[in-house]
N, C-alpha and C. Protein backbone atom coordinates (compact mmCIF):
# COMPACT_ATOMS: atom_id res chain seq x y z
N UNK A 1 11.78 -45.97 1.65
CA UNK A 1 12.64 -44.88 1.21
C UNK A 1 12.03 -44.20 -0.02
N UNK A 2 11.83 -45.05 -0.75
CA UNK A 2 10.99 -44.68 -2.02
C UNK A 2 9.50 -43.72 -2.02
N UNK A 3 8.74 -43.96 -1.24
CA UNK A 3 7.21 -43.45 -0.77
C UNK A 3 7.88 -42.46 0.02
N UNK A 4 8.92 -42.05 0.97
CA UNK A 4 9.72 -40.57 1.37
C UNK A 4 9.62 -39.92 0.31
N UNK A 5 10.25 -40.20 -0.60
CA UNK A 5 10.86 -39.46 -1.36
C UNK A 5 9.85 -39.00 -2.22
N UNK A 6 9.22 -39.79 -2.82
CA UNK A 6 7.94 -39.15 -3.38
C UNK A 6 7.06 -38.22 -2.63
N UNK A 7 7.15 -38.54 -1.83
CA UNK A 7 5.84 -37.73 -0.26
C UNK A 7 6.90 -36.41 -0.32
N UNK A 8 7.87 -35.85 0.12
CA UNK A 8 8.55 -35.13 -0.13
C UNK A 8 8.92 -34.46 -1.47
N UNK A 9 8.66 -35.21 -2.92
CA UNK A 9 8.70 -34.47 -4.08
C UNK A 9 6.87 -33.71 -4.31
N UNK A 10 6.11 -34.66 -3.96
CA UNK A 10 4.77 -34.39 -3.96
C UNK A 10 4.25 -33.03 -2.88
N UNK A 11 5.29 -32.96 -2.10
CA UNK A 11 4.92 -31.41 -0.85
C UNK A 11 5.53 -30.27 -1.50
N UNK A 12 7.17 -30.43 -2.06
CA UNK A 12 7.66 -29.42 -2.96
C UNK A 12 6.65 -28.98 -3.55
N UNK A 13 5.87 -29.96 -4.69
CA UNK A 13 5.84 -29.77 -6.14
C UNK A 13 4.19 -28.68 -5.31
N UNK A 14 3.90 -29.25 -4.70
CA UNK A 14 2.40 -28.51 -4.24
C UNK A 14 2.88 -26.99 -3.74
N UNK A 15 3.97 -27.14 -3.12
CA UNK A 15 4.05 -25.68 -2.38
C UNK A 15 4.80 -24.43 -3.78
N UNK A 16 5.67 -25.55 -4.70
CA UNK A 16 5.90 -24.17 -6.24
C UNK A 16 4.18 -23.91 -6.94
N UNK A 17 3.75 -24.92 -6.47
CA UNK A 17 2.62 -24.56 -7.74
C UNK A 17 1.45 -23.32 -7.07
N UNK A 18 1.48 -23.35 -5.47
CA UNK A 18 0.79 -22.72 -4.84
C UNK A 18 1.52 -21.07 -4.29
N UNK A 19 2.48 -21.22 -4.34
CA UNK A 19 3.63 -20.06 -4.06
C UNK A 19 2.53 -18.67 -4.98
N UNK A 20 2.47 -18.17 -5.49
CA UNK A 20 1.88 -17.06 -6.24
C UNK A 20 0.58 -16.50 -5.23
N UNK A 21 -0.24 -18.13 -4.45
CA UNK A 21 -1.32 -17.47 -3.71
C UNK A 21 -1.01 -16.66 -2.61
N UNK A 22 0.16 -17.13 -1.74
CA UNK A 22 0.50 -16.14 -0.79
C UNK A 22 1.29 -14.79 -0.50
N UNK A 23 1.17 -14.41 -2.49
CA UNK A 23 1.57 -13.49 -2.21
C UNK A 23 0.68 -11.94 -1.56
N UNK A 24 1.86 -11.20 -0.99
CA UNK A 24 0.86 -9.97 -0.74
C UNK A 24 1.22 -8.79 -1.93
N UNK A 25 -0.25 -7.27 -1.61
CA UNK A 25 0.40 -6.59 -2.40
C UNK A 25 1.50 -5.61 -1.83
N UNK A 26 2.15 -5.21 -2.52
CA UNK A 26 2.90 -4.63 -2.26
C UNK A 26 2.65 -3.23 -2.92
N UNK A 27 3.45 -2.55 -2.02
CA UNK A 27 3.35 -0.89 -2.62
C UNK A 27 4.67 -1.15 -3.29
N UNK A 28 4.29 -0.40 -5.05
CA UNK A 28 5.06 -0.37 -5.94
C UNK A 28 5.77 1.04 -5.73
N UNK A 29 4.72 1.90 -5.65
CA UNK A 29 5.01 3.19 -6.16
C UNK A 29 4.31 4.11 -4.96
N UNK A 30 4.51 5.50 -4.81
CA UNK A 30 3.65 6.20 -4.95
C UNK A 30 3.51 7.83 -5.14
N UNK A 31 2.76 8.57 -5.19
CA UNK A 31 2.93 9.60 -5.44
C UNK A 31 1.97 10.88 -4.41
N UNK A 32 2.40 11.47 -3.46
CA UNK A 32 3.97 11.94 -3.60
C UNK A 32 5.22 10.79 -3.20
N UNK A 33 6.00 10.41 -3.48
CA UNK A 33 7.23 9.44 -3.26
C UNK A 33 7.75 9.86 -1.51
N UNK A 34 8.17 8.00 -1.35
CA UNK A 34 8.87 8.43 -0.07
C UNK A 34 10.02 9.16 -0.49
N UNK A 35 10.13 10.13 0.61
CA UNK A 35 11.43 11.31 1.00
C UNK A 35 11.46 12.28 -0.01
N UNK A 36 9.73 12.43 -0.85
CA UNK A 36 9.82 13.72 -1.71
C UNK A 36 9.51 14.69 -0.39
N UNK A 37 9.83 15.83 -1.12
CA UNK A 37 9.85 17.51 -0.82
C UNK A 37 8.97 18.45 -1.82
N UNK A 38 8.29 18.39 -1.08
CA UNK A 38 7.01 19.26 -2.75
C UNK A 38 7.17 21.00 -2.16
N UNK A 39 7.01 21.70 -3.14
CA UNK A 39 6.87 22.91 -3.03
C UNK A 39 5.22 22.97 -2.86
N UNK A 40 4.51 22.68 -3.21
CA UNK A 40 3.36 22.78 -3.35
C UNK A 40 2.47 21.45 -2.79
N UNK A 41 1.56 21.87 -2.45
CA UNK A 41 0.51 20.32 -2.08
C UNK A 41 -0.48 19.79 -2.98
N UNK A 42 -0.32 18.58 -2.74
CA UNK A 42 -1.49 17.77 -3.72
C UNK A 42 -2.13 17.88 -3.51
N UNK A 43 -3.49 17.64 -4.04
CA UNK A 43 -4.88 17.39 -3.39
C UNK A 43 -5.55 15.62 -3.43
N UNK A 44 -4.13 14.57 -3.23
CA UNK A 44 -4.28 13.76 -2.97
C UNK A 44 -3.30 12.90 -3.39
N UNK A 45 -3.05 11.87 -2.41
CA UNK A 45 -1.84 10.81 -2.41
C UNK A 45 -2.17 9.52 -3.20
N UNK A 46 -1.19 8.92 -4.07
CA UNK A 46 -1.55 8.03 -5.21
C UNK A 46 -0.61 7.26 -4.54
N UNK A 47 -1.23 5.77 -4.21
CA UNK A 47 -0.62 4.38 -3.68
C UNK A 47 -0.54 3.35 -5.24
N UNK A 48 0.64 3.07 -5.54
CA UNK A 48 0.21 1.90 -6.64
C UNK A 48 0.56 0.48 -6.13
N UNK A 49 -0.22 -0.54 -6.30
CA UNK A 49 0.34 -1.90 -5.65
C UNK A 49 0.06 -2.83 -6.43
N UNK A 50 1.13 -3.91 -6.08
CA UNK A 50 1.35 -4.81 -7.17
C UNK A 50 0.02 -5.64 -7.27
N UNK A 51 -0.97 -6.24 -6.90
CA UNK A 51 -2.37 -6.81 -7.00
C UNK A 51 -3.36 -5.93 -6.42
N UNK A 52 -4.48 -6.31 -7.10
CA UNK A 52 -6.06 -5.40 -7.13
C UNK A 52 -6.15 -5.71 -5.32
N UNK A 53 -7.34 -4.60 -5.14
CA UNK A 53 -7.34 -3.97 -3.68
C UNK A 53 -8.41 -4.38 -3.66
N UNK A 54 -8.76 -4.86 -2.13
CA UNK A 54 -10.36 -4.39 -1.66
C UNK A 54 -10.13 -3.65 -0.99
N UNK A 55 -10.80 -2.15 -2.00
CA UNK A 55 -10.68 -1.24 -0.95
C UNK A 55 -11.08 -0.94 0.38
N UNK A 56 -12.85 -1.81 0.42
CA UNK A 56 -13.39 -1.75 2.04
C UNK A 56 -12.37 -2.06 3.18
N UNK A 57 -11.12 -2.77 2.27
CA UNK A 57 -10.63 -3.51 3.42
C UNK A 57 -8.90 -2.66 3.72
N UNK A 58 -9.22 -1.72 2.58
CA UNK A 58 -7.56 -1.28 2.75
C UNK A 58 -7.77 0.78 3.43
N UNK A 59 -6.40 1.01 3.27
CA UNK A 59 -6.72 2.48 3.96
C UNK A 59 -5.63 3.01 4.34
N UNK A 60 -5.42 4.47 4.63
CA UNK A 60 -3.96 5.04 5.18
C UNK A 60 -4.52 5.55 6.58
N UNK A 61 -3.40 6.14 7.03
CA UNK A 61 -3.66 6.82 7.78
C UNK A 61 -2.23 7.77 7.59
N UNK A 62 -2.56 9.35 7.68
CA UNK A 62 -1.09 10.21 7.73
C UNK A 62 -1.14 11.16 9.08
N UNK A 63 0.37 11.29 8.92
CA UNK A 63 0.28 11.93 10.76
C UNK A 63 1.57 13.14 10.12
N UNK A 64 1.28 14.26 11.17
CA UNK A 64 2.49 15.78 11.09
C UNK A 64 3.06 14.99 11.79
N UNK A 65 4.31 15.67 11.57
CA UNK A 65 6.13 15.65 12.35
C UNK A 65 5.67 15.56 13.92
N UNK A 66 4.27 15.90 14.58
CA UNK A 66 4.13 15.80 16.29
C UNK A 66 2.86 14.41 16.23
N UNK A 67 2.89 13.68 14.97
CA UNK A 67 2.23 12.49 15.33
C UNK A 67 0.58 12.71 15.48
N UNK A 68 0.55 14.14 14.78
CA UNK A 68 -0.96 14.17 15.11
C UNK A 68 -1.83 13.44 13.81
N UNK A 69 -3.25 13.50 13.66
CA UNK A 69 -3.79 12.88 12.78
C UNK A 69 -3.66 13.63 11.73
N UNK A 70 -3.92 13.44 10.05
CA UNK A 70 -4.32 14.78 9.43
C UNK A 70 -5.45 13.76 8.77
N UNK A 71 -6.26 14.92 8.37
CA UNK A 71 -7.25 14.62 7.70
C UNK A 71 -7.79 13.64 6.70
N UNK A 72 -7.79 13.15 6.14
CA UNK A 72 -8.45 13.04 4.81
C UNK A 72 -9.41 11.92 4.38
N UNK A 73 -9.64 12.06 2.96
CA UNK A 73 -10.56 11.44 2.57
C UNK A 73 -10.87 10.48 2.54
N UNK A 74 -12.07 9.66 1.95
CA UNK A 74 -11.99 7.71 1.84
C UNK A 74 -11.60 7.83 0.88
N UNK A 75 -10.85 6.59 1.08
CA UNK A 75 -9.74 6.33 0.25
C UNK A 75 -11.03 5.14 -1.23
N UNK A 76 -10.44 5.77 -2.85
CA UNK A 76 -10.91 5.26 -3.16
C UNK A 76 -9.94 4.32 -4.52
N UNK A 77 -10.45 3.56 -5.27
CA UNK A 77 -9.61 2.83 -6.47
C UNK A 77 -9.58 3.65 -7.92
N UNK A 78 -8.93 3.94 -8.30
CA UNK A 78 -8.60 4.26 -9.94
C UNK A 78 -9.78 3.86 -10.64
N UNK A 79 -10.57 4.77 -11.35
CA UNK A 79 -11.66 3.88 -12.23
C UNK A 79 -11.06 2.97 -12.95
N UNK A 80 -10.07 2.99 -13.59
CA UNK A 80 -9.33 2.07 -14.73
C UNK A 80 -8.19 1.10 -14.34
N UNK A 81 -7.78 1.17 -12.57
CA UNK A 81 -7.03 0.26 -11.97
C UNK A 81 -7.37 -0.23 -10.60
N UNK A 82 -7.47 -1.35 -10.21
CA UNK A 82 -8.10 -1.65 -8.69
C UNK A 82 -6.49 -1.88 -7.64
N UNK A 83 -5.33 -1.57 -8.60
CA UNK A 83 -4.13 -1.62 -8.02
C UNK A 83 -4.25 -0.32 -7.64
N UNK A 84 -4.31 0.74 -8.23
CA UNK A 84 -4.15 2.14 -7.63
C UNK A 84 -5.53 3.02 -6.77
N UNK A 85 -4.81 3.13 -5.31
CA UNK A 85 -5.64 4.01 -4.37
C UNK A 85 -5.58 5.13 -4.63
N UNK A 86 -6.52 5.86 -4.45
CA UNK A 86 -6.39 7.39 -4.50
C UNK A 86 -7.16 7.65 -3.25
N UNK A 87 -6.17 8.41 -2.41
CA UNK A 87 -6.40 9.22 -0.76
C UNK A 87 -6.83 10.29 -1.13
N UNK A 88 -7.57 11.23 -0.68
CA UNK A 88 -8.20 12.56 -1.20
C UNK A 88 -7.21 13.31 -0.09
N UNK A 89 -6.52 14.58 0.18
CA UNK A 89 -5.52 15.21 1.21
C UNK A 89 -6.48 16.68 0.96
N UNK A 90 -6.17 17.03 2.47
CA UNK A 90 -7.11 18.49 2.56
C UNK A 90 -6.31 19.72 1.59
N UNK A 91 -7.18 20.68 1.49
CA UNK A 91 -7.13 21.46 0.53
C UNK A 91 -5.47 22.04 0.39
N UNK A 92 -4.87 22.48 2.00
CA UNK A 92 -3.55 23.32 1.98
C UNK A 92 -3.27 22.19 2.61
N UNK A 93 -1.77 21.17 2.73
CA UNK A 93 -1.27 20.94 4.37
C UNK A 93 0.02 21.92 4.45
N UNK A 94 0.32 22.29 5.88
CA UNK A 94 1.21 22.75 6.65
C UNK A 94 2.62 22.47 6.17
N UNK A 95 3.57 23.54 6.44
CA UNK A 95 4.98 23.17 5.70
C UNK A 95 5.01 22.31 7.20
N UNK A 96 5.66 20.83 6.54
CA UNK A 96 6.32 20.12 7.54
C UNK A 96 6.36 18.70 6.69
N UNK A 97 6.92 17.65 7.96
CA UNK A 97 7.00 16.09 7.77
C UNK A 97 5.60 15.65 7.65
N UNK A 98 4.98 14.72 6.51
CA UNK A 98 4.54 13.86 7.12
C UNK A 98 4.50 11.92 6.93
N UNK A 99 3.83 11.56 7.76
CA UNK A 99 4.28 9.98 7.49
C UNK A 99 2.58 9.88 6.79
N UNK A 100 3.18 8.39 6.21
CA UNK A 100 2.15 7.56 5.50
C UNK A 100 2.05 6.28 5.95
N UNK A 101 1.37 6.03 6.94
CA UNK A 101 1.19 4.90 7.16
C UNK A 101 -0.32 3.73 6.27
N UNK A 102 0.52 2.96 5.50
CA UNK A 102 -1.13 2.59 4.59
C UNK A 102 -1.08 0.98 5.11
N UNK A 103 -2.17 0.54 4.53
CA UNK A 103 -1.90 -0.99 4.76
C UNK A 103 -3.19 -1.53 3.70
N UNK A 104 -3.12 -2.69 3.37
CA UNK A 104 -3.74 -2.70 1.84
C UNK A 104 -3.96 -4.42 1.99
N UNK A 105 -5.52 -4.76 1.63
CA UNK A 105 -5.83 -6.36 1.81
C UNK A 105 -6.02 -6.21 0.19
N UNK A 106 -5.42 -7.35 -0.73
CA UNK A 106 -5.49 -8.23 -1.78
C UNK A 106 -6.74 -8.53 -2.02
N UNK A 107 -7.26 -8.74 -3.45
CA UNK A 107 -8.30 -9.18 -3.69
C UNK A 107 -8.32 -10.77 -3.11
N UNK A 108 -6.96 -11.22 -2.62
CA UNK A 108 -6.86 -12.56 -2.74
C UNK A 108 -6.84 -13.00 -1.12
N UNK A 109 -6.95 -11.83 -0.34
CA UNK A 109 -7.36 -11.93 1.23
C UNK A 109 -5.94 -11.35 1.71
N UNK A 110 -5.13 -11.64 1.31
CA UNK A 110 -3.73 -11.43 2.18
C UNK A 110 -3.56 -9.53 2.70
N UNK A 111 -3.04 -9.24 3.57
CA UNK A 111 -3.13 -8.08 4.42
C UNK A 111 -1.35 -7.82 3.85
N UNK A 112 -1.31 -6.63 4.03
CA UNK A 112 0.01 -5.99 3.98
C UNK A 112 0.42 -4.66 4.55
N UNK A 113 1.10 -3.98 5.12
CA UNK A 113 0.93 -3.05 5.86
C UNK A 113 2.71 -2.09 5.54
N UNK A 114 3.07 -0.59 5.34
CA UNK A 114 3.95 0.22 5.73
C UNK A 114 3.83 1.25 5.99
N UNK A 115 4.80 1.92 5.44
CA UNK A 115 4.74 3.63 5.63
C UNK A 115 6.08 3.97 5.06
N UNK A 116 5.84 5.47 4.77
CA UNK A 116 6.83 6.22 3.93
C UNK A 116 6.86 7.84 4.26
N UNK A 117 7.56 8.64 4.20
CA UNK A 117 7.46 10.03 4.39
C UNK A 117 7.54 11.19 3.41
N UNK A 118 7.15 11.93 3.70
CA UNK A 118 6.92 13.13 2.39
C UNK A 118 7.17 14.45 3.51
N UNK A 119 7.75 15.66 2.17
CA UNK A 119 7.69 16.60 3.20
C UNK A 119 6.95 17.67 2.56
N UNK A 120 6.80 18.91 2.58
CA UNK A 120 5.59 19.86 2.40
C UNK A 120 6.56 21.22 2.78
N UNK A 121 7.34 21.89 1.66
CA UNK A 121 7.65 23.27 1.92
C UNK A 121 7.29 24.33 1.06
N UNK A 122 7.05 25.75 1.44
CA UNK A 122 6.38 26.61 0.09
C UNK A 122 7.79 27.54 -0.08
């Protein structure tokens, strides 16, 4: 009963102390924000996430209101943050919806994946 119970305090105590490695990152922020409405267009979408990126390994993809592709750039890191992506977006986009689908691997291996929407009117 005794060697249970230890074997069982000894699996806890390993899985609090290890808990932090599996975390993923998460999208904190970003800019333009889900369910903004810009009068005007950026010339690029700012992802912030809670742990540093490999970027080789992370990336968006954005689609118009008919699901088509839109353009843009490789996606690169903040000189001064490896949490923040910067997407390069073509020069004008189109008044309409679009989605953000990103997905983002951790310096620490773990994968994470969503999406959010923005809209585009002049």
């Amino acid at each position: 009963m005794r060697r249970t119970f230890l074997s069982a305090f000894a699996l806890a105590a390993g899985f609090a102390m290890t808990g932090p490695a599996f975390a993923h990152a998460r999208l904190e922020r970003a800019v333009p924000d889900g369910k903004a409405t810009l009068a005007l267009t950026l010339d690029s979408l700012k992802l912030f996430f809670s742990e540093g990126l490999v970027i080789a390994l992370s990336g968006v993809k954005v689609t118009d209101a008919g699901q088509h592709p839109v353009q843009t750039g490789t996606p690169v890191l903040a000189a001064c943050d490896d949490r923040e992506m910067i997407v390069p977006l073509p020069a004008s986009l189109p008044v309409g919806k679009y989605t953000v689908l990103w997905h983002a691997v951790a310096s620490d291996g773990h994968r994470a994946e969503g999406s959010y929407t923005f809209a585009v009117s002049h």
